[in-house]
PDB file of N, CA and C in Angstrom:
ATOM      1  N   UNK A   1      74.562 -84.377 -25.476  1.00  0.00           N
ATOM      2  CA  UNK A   1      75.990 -84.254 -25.675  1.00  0.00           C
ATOM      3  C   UNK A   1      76.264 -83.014 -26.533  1.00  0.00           C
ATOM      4  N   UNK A   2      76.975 -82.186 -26.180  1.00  0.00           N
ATOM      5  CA  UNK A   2      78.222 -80.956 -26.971  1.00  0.00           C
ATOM      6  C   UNK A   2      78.955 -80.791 -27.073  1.00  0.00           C
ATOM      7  N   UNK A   3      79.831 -80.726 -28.487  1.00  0.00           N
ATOM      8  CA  UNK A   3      81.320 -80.579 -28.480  1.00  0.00           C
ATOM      9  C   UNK A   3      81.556 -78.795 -28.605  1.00  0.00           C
ATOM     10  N   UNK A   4      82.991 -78.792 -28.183  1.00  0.00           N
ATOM     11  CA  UNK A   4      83.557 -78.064 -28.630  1.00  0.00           C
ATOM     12  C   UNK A   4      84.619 -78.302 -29.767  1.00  0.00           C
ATOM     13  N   UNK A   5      84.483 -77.641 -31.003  1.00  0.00           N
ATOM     14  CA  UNK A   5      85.410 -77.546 -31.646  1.00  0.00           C
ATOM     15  C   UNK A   5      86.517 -76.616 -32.735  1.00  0.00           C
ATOM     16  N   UNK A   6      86.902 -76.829 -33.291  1.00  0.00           N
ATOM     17  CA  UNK A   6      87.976 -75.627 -33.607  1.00  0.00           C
ATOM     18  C   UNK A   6      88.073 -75.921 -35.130  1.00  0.00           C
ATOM     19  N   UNK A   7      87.931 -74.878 -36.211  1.00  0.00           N
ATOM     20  CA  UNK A   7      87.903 -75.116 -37.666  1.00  0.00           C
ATOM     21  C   UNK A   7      89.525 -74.103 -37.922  1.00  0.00           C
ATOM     22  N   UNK A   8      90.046 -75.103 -38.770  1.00  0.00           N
ATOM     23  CA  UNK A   8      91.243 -74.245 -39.401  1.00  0.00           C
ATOM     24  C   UNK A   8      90.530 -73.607 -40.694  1.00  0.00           C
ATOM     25  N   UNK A   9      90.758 -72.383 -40.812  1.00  0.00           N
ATOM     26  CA  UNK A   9      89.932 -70.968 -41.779  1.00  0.00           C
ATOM     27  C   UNK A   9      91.159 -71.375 -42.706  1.00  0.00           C
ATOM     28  N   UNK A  10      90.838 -71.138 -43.905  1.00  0.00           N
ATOM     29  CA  UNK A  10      91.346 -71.279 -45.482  1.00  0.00           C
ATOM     30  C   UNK A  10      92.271 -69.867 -45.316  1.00  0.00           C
ATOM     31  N   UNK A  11      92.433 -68.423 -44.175  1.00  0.00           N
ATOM     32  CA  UNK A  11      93.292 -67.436 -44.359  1.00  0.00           C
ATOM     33  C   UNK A  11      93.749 -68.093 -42.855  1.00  0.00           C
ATOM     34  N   UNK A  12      94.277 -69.288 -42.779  1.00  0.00           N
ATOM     35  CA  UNK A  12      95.002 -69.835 -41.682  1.00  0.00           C
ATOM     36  C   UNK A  12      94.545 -69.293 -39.982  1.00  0.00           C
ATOM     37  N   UNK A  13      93.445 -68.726 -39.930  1.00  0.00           N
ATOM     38  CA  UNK A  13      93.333 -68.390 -38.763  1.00  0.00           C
ATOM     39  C   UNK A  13      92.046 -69.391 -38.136  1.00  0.00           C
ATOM     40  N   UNK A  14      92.430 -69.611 -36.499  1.00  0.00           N
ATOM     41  CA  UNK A  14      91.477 -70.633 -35.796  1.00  0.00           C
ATOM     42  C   UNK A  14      90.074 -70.295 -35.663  1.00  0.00           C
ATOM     43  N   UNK A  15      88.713 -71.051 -35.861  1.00  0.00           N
ATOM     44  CA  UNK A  15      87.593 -70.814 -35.353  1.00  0.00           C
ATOM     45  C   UNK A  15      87.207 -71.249 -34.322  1.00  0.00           C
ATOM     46  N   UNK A  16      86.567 -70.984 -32.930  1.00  0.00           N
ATOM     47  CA  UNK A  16      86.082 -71.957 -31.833  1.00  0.00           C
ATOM     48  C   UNK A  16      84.723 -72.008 -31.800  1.00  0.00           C
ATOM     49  N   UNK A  17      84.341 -72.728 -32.128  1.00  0.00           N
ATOM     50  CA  UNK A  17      82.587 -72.941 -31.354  1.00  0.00           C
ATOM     51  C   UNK A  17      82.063 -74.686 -30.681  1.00  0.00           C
ATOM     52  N   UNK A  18      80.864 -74.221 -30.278  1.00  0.00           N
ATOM     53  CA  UNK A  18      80.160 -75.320 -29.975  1.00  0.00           C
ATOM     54  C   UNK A  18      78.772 -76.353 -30.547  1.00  0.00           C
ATOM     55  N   UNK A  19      78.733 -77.124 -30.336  1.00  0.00           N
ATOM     56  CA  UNK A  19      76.965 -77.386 -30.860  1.00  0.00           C
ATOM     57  C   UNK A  19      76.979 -78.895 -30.526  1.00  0.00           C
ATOM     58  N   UNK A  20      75.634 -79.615 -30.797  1.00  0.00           N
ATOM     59  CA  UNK A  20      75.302 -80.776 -30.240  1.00  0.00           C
ATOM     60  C   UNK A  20      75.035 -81.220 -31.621  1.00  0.00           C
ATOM     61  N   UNK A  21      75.480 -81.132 -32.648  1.00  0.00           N
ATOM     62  CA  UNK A  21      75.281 -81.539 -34.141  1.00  0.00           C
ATOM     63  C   UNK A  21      76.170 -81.085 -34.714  1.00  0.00           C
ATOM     64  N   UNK A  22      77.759 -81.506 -34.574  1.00  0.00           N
ATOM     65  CA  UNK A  22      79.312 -81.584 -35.570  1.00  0.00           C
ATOM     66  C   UNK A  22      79.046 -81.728 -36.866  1.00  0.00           C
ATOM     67  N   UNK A  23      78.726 -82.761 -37.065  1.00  0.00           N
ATOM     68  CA  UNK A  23      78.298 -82.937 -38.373  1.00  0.00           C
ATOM     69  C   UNK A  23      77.423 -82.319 -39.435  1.00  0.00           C
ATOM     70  N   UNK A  24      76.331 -81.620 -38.439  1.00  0.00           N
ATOM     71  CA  UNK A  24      75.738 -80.879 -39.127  1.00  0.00           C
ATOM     72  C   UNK A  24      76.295 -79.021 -39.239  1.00  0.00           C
ATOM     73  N   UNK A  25      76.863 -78.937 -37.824  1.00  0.00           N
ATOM     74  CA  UNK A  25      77.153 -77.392 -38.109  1.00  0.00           C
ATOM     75  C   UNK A  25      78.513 -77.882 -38.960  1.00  0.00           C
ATOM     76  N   UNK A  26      79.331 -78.349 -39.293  1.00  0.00           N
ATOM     77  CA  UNK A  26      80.297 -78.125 -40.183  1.00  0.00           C
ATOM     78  C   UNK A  26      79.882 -77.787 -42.032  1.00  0.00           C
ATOM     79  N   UNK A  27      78.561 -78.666 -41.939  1.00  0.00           N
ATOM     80  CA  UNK A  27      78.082 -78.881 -43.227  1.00  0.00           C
ATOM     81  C   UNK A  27      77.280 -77.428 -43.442  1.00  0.00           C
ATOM     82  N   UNK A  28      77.015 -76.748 -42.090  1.00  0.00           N
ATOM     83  CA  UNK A  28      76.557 -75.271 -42.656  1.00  0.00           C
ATOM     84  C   UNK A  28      77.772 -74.342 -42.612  1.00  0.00           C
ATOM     85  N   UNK A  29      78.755 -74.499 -41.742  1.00  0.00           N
ATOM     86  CA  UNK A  29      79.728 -74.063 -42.444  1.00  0.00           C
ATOM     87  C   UNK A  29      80.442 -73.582 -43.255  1.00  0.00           C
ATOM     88  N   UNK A  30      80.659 -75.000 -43.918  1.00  0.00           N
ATOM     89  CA  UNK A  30      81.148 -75.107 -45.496  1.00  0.00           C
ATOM     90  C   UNK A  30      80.019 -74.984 -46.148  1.00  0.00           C
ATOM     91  N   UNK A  31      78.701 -74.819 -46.262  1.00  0.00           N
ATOM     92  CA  UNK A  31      77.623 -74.192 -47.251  1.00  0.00           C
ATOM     93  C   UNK A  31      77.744 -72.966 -47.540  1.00  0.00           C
ATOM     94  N   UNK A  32      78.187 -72.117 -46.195  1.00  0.00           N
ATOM     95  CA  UNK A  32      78.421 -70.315 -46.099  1.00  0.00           C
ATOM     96  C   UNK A  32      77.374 -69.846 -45.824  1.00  0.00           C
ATOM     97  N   UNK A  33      76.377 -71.046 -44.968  1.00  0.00           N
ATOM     98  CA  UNK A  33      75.619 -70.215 -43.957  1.00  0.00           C
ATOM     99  C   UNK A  33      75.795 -70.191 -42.734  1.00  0.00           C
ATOM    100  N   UNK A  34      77.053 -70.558 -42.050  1.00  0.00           N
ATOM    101  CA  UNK A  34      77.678 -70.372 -40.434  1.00  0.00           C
ATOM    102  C   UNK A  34      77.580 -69.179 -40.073  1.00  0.00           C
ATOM    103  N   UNK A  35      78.509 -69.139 -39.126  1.00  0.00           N
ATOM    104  CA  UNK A  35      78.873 -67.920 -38.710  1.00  0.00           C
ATOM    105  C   UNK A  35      79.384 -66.732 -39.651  1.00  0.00           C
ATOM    106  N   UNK A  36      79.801 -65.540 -39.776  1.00  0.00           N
ATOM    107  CA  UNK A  36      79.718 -64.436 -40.031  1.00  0.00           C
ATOM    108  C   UNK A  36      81.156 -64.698 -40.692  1.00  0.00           C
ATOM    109  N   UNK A  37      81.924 -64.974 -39.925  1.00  0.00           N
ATOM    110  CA  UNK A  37      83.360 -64.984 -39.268  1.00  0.00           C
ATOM    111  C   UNK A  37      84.197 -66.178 -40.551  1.00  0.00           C
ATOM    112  N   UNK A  38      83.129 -67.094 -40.115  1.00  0.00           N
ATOM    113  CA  UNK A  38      83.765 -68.537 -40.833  1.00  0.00           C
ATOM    114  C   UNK A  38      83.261 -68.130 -42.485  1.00  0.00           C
ATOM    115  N   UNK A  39      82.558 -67.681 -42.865  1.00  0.00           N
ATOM    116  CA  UNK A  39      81.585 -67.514 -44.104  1.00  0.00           C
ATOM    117  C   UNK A  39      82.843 -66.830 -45.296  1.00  0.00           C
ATOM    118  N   UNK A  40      83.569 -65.802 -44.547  1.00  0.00           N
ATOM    119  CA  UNK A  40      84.738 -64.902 -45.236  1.00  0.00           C
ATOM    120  C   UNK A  40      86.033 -65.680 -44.969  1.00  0.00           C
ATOM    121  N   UNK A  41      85.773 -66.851 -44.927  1.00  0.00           N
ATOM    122  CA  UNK A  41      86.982 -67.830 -44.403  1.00  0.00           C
ATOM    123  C   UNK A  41      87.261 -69.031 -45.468  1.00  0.00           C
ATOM    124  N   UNK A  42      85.917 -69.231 -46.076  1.00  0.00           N
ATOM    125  CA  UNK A  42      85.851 -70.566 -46.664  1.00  0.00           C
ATOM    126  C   UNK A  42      87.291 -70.731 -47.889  1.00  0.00           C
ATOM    127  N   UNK A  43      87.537 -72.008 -47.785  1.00  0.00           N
ATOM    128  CA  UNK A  43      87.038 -73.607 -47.077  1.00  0.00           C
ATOM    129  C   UNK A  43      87.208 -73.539 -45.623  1.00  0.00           C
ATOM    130  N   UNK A  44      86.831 -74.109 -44.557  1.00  0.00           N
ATOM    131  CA  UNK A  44      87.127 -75.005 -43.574  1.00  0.00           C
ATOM    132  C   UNK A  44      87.749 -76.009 -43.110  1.00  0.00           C
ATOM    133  N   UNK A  45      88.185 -76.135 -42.172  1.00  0.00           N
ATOM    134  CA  UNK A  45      88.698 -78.164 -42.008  1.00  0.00           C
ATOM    135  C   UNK A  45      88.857 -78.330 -40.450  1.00  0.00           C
ATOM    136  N   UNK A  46      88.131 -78.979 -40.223  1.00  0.00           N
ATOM    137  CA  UNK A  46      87.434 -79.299 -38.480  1.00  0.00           C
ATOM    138  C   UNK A  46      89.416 -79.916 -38.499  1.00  0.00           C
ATOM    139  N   UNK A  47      89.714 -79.220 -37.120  1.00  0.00           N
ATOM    140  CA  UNK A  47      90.612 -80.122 -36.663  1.00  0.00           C
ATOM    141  C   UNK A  47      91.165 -80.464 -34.849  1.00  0.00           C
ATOM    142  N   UNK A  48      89.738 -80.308 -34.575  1.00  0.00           N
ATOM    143  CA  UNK A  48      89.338 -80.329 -33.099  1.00  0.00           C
ATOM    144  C   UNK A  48      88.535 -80.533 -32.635  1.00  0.00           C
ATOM    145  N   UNK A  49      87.668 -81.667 -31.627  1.00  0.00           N
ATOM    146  CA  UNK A  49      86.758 -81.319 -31.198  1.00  0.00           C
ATOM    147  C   UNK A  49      86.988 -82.277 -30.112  1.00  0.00           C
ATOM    148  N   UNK A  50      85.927 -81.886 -28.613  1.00  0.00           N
ATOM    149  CA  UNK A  50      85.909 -82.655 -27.941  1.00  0.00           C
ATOM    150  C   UNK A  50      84.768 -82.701 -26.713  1.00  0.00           C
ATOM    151  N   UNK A  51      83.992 -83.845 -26.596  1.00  0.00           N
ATOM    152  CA  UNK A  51      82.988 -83.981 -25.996  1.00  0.00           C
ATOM    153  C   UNK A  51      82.479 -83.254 -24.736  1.00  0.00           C
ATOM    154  N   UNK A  52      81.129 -83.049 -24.544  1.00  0.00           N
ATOM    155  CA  UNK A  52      80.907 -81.942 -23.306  1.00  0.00           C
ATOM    156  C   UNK A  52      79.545 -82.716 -22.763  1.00  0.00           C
ATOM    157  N   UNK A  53      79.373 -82.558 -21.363  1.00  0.00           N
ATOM    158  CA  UNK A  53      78.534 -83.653 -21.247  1.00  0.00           C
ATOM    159  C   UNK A  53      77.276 -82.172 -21.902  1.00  0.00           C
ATOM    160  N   UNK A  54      77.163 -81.218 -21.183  1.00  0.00           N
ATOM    161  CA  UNK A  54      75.935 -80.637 -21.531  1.00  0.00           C
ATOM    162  C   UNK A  54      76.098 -78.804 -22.066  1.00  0.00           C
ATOM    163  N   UNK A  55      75.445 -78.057 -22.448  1.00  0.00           N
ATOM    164  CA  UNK A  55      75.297 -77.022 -23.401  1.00  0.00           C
ATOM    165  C   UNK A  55      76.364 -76.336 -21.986  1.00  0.00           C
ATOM    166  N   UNK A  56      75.841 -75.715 -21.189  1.00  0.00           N
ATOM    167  CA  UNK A  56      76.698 -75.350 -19.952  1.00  0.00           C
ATOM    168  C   UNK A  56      78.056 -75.204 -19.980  1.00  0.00           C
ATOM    169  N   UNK A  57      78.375 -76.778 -19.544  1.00  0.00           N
ATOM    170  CA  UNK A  57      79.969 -77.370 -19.614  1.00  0.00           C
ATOM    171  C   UNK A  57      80.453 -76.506 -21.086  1.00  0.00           C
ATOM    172  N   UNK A  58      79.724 -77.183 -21.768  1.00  0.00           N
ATOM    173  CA  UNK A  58      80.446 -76.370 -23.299  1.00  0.00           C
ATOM    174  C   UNK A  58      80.730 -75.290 -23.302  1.00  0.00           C
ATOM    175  N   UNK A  59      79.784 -74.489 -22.973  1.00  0.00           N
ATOM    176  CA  UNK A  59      80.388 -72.980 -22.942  1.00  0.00           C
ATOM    177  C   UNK A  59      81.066 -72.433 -22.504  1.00  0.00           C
ATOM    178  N   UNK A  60      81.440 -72.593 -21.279  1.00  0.00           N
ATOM    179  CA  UNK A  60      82.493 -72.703 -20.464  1.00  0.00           C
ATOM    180  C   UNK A  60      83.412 -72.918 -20.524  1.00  0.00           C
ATOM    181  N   UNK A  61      83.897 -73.966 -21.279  1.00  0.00           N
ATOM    182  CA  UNK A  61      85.348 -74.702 -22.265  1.00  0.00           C
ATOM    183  C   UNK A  61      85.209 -73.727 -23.387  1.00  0.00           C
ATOM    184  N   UNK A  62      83.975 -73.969 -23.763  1.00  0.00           N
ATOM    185  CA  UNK A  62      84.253 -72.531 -24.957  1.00  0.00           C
ATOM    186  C   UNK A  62      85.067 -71.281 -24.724  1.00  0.00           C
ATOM    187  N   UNK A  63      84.841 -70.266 -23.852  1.00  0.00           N
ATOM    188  CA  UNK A  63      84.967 -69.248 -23.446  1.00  0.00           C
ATOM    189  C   UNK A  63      86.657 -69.355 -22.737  1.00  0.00           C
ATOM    190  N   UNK A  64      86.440 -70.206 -21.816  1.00  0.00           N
ATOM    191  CA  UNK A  64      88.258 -70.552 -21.738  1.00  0.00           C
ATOM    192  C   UNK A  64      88.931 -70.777 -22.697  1.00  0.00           C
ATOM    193  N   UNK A  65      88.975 -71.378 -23.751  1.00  0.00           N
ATOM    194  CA  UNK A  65      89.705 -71.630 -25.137  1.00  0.00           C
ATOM    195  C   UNK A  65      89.606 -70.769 -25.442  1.00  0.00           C
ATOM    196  N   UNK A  66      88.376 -69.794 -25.999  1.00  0.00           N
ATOM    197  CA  UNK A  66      88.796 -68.359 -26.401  1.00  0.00           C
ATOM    198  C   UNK A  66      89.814 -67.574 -26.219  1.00  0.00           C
ATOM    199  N   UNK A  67      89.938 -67.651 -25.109  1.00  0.00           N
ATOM    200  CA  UNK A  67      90.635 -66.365 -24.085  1.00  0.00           C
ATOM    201  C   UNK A  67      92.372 -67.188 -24.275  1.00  0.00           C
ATOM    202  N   UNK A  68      92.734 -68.366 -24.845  1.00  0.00           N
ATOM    203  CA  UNK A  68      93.677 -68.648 -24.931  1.00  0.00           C
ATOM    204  C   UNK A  68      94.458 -67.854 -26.680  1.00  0.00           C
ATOM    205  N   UNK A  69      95.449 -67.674 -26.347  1.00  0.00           N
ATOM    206  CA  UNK A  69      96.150 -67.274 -27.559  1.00  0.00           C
ATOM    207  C   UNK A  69      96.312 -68.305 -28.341  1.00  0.00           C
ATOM    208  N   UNK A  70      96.629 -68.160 -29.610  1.00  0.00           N
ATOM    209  CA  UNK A  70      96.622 -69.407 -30.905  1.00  0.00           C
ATOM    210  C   UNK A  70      97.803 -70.100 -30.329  1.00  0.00           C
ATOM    211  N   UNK A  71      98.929 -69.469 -30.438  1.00  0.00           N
ATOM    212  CA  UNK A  71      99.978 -70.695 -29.543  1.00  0.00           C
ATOM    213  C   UNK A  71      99.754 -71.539 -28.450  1.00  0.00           C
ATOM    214  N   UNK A  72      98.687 -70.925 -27.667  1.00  0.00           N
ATOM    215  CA  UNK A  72      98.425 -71.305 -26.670  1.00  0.00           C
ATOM    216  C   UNK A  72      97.225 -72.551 -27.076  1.00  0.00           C
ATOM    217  N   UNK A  73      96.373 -72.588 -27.905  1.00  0.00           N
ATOM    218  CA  UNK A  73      95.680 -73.407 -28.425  1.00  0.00           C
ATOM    219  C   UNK A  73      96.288 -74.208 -29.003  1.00  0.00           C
ATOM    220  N   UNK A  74      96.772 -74.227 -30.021  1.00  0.00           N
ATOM    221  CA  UNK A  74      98.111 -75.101 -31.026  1.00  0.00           C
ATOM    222  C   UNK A  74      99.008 -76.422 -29.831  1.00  0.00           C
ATOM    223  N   UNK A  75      99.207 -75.715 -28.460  1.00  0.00           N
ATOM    224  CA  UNK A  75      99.863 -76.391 -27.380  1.00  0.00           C
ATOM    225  C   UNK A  75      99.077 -77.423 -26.610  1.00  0.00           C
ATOM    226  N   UNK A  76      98.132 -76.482 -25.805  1.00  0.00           N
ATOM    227  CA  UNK A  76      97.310 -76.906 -24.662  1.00  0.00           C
ATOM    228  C   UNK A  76      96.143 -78.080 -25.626  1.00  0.00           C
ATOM    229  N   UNK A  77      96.274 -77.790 -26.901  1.00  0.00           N
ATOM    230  CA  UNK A  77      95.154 -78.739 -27.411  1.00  0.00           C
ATOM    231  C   UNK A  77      95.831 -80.084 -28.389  1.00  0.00           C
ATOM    232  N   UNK A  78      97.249 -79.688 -28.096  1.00  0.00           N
ATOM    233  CA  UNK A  78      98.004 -81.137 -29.215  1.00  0.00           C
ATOM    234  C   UNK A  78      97.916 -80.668 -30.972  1.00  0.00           C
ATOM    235  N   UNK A  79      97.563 -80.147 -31.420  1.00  0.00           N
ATOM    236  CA  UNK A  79      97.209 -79.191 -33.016  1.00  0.00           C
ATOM    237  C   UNK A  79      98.427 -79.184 -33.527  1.00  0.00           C
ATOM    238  N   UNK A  80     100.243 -79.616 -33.290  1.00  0.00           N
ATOM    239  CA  UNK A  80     101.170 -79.704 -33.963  1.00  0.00           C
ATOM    240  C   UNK A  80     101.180 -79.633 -35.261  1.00  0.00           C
ATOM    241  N   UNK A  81     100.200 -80.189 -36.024  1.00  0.00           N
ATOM    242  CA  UNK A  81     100.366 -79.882 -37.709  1.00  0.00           C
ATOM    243  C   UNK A  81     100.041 -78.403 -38.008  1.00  0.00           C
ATOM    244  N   UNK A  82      98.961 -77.674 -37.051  1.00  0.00           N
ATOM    245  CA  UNK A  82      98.986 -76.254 -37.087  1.00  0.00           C
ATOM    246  C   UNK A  82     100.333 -75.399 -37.127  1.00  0.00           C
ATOM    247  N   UNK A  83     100.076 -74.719 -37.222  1.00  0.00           N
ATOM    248  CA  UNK A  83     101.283 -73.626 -37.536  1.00  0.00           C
ATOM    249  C   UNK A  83     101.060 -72.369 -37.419  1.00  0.00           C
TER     250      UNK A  83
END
């Protein structure tokens, strides 16, 4: 199993990634050994995610969500408390 999910960045801007361990990539995350991106971001706060049957599928949803604009994410994904 892989989710995709989406971290709200502490300078209000969205993160997207994937992994088969939520729990654990959030916790490297918020350590400030993630990504590059998220590291100059901290704090974090997961406020998305959603199941993928396999690494594949995920990426794929990954890469489409990318390519969506933040409004367009905020919409197509239900995120209303976003802003």
């Amino acid at each position: 199993m892989y989710y995709l999910y989406l971290l709200l960045c502490a300078d209000n801007s969205l993160y997207t990634g994937i992994t088969d361990d939520i729990k654990n990539r959030l916790a490297v995350h918020q350590s400030g050994k993630g990504s590059k991106y998220v590291r100059s971001r901290l704090p974090v706060k997961l406020i998305y995610q959603e199941e993928q049957s396999d690494k594949s599928t995920a990426l794929k949803r990954e890469l489409e969500v990318k390519s969506w604009s933040r409004t367009e994410k905020i919409a197509r994904l239900g995120l209303g408390g976003v802003s």
